[in-house]
C-alpha atoms as a PDB file:
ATOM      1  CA  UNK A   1      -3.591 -13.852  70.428  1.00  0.00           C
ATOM      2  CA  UNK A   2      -6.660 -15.365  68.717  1.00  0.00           C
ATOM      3  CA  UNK A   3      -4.429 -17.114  66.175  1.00  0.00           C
ATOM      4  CA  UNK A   4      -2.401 -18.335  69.170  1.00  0.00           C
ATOM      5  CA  UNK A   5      -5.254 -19.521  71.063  1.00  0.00           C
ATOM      6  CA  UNK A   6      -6.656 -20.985  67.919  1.00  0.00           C
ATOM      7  CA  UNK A   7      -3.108 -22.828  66.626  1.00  0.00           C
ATOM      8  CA  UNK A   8      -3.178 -24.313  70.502  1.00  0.00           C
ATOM      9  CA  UNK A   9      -6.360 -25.636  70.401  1.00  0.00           C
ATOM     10  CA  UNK A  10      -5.852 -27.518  66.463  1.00  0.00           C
ATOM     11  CA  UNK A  11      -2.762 -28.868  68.129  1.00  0.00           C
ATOM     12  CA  UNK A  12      -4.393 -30.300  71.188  1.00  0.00           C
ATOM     13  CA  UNK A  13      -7.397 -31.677  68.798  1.00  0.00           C
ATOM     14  CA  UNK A  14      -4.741 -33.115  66.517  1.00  0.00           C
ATOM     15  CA  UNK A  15      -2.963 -34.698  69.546  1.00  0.00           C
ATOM     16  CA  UNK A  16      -6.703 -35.901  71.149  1.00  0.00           C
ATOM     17  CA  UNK A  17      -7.313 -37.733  67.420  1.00  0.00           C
ATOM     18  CA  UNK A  18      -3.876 -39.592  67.432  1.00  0.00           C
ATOM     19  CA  UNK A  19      -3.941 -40.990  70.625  1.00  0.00           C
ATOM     20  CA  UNK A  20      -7.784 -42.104  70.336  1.00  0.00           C
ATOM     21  CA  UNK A  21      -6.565 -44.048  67.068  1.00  0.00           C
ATOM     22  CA  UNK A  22      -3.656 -45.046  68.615  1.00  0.00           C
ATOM     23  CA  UNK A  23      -5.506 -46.643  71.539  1.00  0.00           C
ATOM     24  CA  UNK A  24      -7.896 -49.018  69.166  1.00  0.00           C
ATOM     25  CA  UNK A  25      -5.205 -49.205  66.248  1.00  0.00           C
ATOM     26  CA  UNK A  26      -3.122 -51.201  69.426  1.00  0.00           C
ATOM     27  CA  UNK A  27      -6.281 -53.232  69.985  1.00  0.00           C
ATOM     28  CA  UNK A  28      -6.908 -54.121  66.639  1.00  0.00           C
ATOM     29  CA  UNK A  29      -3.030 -54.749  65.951  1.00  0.00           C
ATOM     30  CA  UNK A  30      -3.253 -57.079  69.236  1.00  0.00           C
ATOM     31  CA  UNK A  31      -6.114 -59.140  68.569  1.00  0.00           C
ATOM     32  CA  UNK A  32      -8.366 -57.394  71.432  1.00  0.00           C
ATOM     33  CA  UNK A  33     -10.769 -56.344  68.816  1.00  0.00           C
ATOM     34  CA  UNK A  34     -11.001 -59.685  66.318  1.00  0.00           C
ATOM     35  CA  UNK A  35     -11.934 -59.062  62.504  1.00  0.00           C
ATOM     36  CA  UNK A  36     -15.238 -58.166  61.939  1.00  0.00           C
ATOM     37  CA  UNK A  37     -15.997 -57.048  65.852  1.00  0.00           C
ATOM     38  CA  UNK A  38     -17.809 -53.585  65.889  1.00  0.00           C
ATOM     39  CA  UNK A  39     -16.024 -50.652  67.626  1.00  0.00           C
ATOM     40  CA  UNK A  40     -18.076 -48.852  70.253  1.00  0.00           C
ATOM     41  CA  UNK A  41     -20.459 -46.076  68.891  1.00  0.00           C
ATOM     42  CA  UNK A  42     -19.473 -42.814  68.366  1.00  0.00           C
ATOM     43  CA  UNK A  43     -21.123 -41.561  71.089  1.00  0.00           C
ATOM     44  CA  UNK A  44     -19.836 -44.426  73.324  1.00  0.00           C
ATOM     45  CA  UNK A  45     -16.770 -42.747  72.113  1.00  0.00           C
ATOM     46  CA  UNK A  46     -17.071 -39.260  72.914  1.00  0.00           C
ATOM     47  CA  UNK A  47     -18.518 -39.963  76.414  1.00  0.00           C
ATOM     48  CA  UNK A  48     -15.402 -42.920  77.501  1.00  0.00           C
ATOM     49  CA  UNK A  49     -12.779 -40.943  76.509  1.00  0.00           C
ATOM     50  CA  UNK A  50     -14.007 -37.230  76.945  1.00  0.00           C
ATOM     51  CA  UNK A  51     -13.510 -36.210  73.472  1.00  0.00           C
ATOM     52  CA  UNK A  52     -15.305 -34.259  70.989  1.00  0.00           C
ATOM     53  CA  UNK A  53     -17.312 -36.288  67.747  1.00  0.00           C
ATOM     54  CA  UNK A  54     -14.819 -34.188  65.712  1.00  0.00           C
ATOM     55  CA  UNK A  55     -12.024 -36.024  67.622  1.00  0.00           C
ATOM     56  CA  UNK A  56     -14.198 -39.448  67.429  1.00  0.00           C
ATOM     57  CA  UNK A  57     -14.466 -38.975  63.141  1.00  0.00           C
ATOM     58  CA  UNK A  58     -10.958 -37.925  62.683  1.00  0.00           C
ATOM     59  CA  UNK A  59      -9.625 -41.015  64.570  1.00  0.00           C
ATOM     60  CA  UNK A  60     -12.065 -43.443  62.973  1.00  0.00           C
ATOM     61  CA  UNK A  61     -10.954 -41.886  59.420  1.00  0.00           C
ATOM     62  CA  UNK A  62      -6.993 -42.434  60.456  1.00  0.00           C
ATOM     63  CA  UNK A  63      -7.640 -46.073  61.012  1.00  0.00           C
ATOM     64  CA  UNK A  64      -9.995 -46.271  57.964  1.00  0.00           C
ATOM     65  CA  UNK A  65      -6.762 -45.259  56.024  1.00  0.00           C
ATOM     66  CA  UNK A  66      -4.915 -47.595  57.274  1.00  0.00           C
ATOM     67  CA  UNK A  67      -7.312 -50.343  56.132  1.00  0.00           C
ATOM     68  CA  UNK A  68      -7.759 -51.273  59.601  1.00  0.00           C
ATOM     69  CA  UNK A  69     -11.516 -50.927  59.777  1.00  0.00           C
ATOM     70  CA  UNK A  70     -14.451 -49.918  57.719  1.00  0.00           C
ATOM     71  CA  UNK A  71     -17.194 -47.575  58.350  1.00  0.00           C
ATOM     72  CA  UNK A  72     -21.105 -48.687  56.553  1.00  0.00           C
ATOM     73  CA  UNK A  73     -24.733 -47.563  57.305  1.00  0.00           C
ATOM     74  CA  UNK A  74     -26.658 -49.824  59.819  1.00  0.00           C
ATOM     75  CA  UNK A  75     -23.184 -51.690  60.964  1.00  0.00           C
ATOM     76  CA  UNK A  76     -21.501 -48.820  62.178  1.00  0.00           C
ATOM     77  CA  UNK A  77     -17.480 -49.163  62.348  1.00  0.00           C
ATOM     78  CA  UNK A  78     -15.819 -52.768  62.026  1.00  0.00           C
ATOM     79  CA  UNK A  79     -12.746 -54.255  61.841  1.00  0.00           C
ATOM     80  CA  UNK A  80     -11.797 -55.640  58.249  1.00  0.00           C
ATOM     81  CA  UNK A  81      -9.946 -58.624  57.848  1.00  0.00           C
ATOM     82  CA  UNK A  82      -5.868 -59.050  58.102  1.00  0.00           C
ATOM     83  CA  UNK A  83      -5.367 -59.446  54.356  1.00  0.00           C
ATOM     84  CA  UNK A  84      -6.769 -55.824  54.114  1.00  0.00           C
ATOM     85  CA  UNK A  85      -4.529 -54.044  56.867  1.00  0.00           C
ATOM     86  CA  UNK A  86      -1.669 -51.521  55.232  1.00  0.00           C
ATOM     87  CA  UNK A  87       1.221 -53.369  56.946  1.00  0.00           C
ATOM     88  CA  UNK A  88       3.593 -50.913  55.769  1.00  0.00           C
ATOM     89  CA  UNK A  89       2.169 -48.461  57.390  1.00  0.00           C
ATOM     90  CA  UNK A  90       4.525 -46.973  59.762  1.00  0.00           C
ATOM     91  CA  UNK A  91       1.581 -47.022  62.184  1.00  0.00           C
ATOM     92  CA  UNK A  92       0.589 -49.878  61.686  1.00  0.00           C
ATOM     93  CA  UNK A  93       4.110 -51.517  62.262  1.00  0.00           C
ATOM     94  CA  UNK A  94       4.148 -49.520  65.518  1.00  0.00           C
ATOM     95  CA  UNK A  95       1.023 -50.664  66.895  1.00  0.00           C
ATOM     96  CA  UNK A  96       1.873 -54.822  65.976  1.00  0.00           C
ATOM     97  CA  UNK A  97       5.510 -54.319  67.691  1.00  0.00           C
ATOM     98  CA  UNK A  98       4.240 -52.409  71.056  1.00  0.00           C
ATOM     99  CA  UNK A  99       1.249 -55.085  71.163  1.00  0.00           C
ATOM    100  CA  UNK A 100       1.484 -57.632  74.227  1.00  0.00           C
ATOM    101  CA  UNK A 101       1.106 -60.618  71.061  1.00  0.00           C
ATOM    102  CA  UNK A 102       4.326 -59.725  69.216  1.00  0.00           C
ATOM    103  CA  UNK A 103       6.390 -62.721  67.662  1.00  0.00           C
ATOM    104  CA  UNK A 104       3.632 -63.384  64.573  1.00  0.00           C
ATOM    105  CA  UNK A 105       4.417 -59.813  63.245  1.00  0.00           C
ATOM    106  CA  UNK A 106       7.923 -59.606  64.167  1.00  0.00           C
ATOM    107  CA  UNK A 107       8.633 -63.172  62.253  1.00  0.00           C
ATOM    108  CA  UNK A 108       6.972 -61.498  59.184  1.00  0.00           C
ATOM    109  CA  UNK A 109       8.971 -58.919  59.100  1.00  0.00           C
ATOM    110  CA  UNK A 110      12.418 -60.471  59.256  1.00  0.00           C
ATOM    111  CA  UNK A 111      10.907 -62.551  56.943  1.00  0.00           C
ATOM    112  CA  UNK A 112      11.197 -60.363  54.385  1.00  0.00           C
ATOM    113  CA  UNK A 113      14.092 -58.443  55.463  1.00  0.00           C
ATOM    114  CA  UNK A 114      15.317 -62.180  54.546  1.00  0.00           C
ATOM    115  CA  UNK A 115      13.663 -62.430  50.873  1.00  0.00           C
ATOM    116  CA  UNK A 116      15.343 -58.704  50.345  1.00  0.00           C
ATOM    117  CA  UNK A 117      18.350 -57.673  52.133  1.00  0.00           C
ATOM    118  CA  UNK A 118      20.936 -60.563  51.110  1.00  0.00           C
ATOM    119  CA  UNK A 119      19.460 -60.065  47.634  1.00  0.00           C
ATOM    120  CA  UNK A 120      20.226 -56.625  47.701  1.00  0.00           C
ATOM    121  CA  UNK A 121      23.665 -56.638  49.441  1.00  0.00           C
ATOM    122  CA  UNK A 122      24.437 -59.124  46.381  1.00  0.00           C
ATOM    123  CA  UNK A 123      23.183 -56.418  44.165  1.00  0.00           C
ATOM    124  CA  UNK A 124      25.333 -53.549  45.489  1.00  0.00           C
ATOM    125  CA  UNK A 125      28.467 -55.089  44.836  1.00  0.00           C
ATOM    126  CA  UNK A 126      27.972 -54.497  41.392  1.00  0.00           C
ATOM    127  CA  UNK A 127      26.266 -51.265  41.388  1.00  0.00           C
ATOM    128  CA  UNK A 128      27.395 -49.278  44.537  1.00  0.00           C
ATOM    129  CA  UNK A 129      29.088 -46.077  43.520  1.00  0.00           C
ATOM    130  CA  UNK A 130      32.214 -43.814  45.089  1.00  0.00           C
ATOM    131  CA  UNK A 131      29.309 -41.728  47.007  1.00  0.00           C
ATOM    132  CA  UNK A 132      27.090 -44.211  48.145  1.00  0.00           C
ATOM    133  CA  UNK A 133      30.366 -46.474  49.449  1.00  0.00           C
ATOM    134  CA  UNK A 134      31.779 -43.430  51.237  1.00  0.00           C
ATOM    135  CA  UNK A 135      27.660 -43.136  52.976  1.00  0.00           C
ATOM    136  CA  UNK A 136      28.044 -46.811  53.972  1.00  0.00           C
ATOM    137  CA  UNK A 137      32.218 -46.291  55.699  1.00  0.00           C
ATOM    138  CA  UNK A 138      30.505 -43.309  57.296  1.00  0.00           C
ATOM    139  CA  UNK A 139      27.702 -45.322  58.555  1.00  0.00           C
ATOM    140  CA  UNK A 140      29.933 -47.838  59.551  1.00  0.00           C
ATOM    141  CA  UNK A 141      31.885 -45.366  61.164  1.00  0.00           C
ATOM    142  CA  UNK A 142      29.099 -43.916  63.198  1.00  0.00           C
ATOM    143  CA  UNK A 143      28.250 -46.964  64.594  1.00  0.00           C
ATOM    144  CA  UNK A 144      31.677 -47.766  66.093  1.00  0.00           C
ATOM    145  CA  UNK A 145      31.880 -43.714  67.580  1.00  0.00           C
ATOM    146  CA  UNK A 146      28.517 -43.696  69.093  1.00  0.00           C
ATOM    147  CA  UNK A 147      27.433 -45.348  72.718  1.00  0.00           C
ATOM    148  CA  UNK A 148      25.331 -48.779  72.364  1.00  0.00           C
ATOM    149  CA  UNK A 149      21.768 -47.580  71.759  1.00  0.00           C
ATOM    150  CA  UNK A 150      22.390 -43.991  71.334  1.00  0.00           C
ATOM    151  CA  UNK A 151      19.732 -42.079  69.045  1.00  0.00           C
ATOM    152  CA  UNK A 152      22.872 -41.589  66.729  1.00  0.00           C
ATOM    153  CA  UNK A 153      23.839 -44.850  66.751  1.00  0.00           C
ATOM    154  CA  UNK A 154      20.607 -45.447  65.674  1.00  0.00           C
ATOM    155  CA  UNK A 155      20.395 -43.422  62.633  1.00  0.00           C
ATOM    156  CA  UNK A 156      23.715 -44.574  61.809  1.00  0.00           C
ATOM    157  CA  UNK A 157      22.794 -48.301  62.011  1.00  0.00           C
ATOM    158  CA  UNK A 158      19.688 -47.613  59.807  1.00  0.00           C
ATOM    159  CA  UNK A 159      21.697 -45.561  57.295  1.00  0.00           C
ATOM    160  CA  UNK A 160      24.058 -48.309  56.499  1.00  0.00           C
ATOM    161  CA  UNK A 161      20.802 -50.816  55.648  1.00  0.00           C
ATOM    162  CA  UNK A 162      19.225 -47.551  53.692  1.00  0.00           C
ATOM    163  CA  UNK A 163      22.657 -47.179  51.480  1.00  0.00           C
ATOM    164  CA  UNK A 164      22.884 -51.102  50.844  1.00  0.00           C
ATOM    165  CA  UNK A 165      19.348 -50.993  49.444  1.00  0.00           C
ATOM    166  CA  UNK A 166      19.918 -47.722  47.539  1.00  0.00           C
ATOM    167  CA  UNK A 167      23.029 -48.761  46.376  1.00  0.00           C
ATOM    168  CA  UNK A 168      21.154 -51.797  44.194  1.00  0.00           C
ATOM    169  CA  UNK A 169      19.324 -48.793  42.203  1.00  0.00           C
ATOM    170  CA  UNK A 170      16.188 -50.653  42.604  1.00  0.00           C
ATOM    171  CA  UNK A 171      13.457 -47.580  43.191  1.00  0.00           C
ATOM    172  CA  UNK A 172      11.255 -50.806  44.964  1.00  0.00           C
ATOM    173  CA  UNK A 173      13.973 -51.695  47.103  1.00  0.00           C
ATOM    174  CA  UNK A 174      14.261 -48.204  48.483  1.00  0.00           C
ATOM    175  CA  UNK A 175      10.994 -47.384  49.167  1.00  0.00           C
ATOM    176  CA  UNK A 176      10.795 -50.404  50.431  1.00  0.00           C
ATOM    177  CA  UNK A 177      13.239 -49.262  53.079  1.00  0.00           C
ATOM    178  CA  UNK A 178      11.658 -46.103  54.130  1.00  0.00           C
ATOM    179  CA  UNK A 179       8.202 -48.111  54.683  1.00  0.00           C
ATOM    180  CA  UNK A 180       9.861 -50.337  57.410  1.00  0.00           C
ATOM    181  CA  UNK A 181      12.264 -47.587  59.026  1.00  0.00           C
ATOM    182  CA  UNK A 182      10.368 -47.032  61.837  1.00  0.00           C
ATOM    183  CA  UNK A 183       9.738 -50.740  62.481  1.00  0.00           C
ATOM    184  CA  UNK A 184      13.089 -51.817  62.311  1.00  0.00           C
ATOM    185  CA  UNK A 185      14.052 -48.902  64.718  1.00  0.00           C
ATOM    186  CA  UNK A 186      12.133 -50.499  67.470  1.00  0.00           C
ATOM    187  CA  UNK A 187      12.758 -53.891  66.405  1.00  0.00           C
ATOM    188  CA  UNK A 188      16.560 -52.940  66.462  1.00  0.00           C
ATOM    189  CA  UNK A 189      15.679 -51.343  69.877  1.00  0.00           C
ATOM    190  CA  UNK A 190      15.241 -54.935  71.349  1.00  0.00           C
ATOM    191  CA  UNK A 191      17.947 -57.136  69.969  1.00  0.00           C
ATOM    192  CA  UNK A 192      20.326 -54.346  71.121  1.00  0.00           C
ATOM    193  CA  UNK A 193      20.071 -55.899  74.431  1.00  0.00           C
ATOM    194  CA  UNK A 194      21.181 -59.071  74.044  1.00  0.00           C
ATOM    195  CA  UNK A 195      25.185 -59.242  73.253  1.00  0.00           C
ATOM    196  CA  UNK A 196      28.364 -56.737  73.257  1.00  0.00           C
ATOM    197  CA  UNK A 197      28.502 -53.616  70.324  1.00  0.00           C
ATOM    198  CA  UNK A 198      31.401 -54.980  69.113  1.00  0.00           C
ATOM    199  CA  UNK A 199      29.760 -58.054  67.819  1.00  0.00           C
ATOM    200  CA  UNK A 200      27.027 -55.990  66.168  1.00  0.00           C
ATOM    201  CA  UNK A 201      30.114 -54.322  64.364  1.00  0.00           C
ATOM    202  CA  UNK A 202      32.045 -57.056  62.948  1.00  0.00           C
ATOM    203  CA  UNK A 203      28.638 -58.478  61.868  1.00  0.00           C
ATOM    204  CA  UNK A 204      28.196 -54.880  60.013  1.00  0.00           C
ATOM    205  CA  UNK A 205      32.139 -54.770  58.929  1.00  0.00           C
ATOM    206  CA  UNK A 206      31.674 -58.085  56.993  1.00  0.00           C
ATOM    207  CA  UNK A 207      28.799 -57.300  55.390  1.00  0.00           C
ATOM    208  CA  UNK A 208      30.612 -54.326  53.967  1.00  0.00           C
ATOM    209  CA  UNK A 209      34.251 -55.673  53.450  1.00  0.00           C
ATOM    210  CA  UNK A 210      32.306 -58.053  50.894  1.00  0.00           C
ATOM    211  CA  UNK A 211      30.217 -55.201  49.370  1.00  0.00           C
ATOM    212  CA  UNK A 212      32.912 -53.130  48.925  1.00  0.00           C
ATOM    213  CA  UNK A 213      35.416 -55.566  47.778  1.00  0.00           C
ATOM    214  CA  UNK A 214      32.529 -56.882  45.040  1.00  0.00           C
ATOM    215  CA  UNK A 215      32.456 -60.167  46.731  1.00  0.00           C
ATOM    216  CA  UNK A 216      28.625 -61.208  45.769  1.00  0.00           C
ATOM    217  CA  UNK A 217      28.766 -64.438  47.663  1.00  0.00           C
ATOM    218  CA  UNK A 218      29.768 -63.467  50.867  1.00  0.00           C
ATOM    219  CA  UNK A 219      28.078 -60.247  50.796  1.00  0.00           C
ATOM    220  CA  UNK A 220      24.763 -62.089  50.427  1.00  0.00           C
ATOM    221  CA  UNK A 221      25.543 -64.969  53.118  1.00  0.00           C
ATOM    222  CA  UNK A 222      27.404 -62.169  55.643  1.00  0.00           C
ATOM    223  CA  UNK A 223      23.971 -60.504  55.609  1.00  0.00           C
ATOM    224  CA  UNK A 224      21.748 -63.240  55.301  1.00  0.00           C
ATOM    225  CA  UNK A 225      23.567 -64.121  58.708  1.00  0.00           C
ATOM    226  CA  UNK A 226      23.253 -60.886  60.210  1.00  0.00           C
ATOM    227  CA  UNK A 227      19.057 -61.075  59.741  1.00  0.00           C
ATOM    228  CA  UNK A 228      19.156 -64.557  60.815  1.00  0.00           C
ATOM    229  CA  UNK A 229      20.922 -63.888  64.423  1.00  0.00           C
ATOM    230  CA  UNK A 230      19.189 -60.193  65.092  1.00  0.00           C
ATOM    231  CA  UNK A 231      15.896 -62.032  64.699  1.00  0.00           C
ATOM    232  CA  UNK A 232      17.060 -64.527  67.216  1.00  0.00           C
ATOM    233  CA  UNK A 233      18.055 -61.684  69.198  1.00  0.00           C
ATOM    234  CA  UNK A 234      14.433 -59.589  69.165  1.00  0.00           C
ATOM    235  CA  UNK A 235      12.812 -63.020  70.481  1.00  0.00           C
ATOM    236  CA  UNK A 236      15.273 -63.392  73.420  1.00  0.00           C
ATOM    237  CA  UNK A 237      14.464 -60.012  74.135  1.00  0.00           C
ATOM    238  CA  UNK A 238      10.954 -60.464  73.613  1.00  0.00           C
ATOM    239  CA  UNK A 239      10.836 -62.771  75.990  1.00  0.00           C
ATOM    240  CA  UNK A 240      12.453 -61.005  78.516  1.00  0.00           C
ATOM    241  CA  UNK A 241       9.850 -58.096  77.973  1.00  0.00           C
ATOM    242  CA  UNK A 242       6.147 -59.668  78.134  1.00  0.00           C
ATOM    243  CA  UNK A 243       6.068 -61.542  81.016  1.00  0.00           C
ATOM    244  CA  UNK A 244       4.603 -57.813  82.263  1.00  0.00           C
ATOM    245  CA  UNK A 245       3.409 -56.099  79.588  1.00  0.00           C
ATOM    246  CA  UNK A 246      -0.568 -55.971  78.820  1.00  0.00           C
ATOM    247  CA  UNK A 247      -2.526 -55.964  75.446  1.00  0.00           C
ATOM    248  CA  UNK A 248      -2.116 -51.726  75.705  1.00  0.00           C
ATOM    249  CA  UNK A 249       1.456 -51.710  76.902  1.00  0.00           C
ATOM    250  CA  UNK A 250       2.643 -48.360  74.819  1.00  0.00           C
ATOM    251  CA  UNK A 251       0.181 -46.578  74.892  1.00  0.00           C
ATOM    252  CA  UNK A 252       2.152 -44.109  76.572  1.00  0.00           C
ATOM    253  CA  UNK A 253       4.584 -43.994  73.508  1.00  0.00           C
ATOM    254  CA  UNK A 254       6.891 -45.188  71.177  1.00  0.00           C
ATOM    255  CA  UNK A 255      10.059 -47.271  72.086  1.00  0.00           C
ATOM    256  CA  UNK A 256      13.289 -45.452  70.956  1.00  0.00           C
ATOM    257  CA  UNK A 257      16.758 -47.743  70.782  1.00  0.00           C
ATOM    258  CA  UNK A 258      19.367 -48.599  68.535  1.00  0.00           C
ATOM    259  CA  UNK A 259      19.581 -51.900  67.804  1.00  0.00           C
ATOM    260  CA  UNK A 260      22.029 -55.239  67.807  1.00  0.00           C
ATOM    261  CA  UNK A 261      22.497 -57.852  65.316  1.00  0.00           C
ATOM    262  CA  UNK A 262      25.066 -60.474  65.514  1.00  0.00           C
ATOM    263  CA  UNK A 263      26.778 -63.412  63.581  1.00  0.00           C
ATOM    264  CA  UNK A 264      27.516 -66.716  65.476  1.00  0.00           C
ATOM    265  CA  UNK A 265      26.887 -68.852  62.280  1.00  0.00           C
ATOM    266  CA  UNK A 266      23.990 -69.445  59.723  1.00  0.00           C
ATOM    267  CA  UNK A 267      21.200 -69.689  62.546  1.00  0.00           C
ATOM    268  CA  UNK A 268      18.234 -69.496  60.910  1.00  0.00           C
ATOM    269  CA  UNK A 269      15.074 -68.039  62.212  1.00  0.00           C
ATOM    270  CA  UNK A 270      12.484 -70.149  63.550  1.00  0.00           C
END
């Protein structure tokens, strides 16, 4: 019962630290708390949200971590400058995309889904083998079976971007992947709102038909397209979304969606 009781009370600590550094990793993320502004004391802390200093010093480390702010003698905790933030941080990318100021972040990161992904596709047509093609018809496959926005039609929607950039062989390109997953999850979440699934899959089908078939060319313009019109897609949606939402909108929790991308021509992103 005692290592019950005592397994309980970890978990409810752990869950106590997250949400703490959730709350000012948001703030930070937003532009509440600017670069170099202080963060209250810890025992400011401890009395405003009714947690312990254990709580308070686990949190600050978390963001400390993430490069988000530094701890010294006689200045207590501050925020460090952008250029010093872990932006691949999964939490990190959570915090920018549930923050009320989202369009800066959200053009940086199809930004370089733009400097990667057509690259890539280009890449796989030469290097994608027997397994990794039957992944991406599978993927493919899952999309078309599962309800618009569906947690599987999620995963399978993510799958067929992770096979493209593991299909290049490129050890940076796939790590690079699994950094951005959980962005591009709730990034995907949004432009899924915009237009019909059966766009999303022909968008999908083309870039594959070209991979598949070893076309280089139109592999690397079918998914240059594809970024270019989901980004367009996340902004429309964006827009739609924070007429009402405040600087700590999600602090509740994470947004969970599948997501939408669609070709109507070489639009590019703004």
């Amino acid at each position: 019962m005692l290592q019950v009781n005592a397994r309980t009370m970890h978990g409810e600590r752990a869950s106590r630290t997250m949400s703490l550094a959730a709350t000012f990793g948001r703030r930070i993320a937003s532009g509440r708390l600017a670069c170099g502004e202080a963060l209250p004391t810890e025992k400011e802390l401890q009395t405003q949200y009714r947690v312990s200093r254990t709580v308070v010093r686990e949190a600050v480390r978390h963001l400390v971590a993430k490069g988000l702010v530094s701890v010294g003698p006689k200045v207590g905790t501050r925020v460090r400058e952008r250029i010093e933030w872990n932006m691949l941080d999964p939490d990190v990318m959570g915090w920018h995309l549930t923050a009320a100021i989202r369009r800066p972040f959200i053009e940086s990161l199809y930004e370089m889904r733009l400097i990667n992904e057509p690259q890539a596709a280009r890449l796989a047509c030469d290097r994608i083998s027997p397994e990794q093609a039957a992944r991406l018809q599978a993927a493919m496959t899952g999309m078309r079976e599962n309800p618009r926005g569906s947690p599987e039609l999620i995963a399978a929607d993510l799958a067929f971007h992770r096979v493209i950039l593991e299909a290049t062989g490129n050890p940076m390109l796939v790590s690079l992947g699994a950094m951005i997953e959980r962005s591009l999850s709730i990034s995907f979440s949004l432009s899924w709102r915009q237009n019909p699934q059966e766009e999303t899959l022909r968008q999908h089908g083309r870039v594959m038909d070209a991979i598949l078939a070893g076309d280089r060319e139109a592999a690397e313009l079918f998914m240059r397209r594809l970024i270019e019109s989901a980004f367009n897609d996340v902004i429309l949606a964006l827009y739609a979304d924070d007429g009402t939402r405040g600087d700590d909108a999600g602090e509740a929790g994470d947004t969970n969606a599948g997501h939408r991308e669609r070709d109507h021509g070489a639009r590019s992103a703004p």
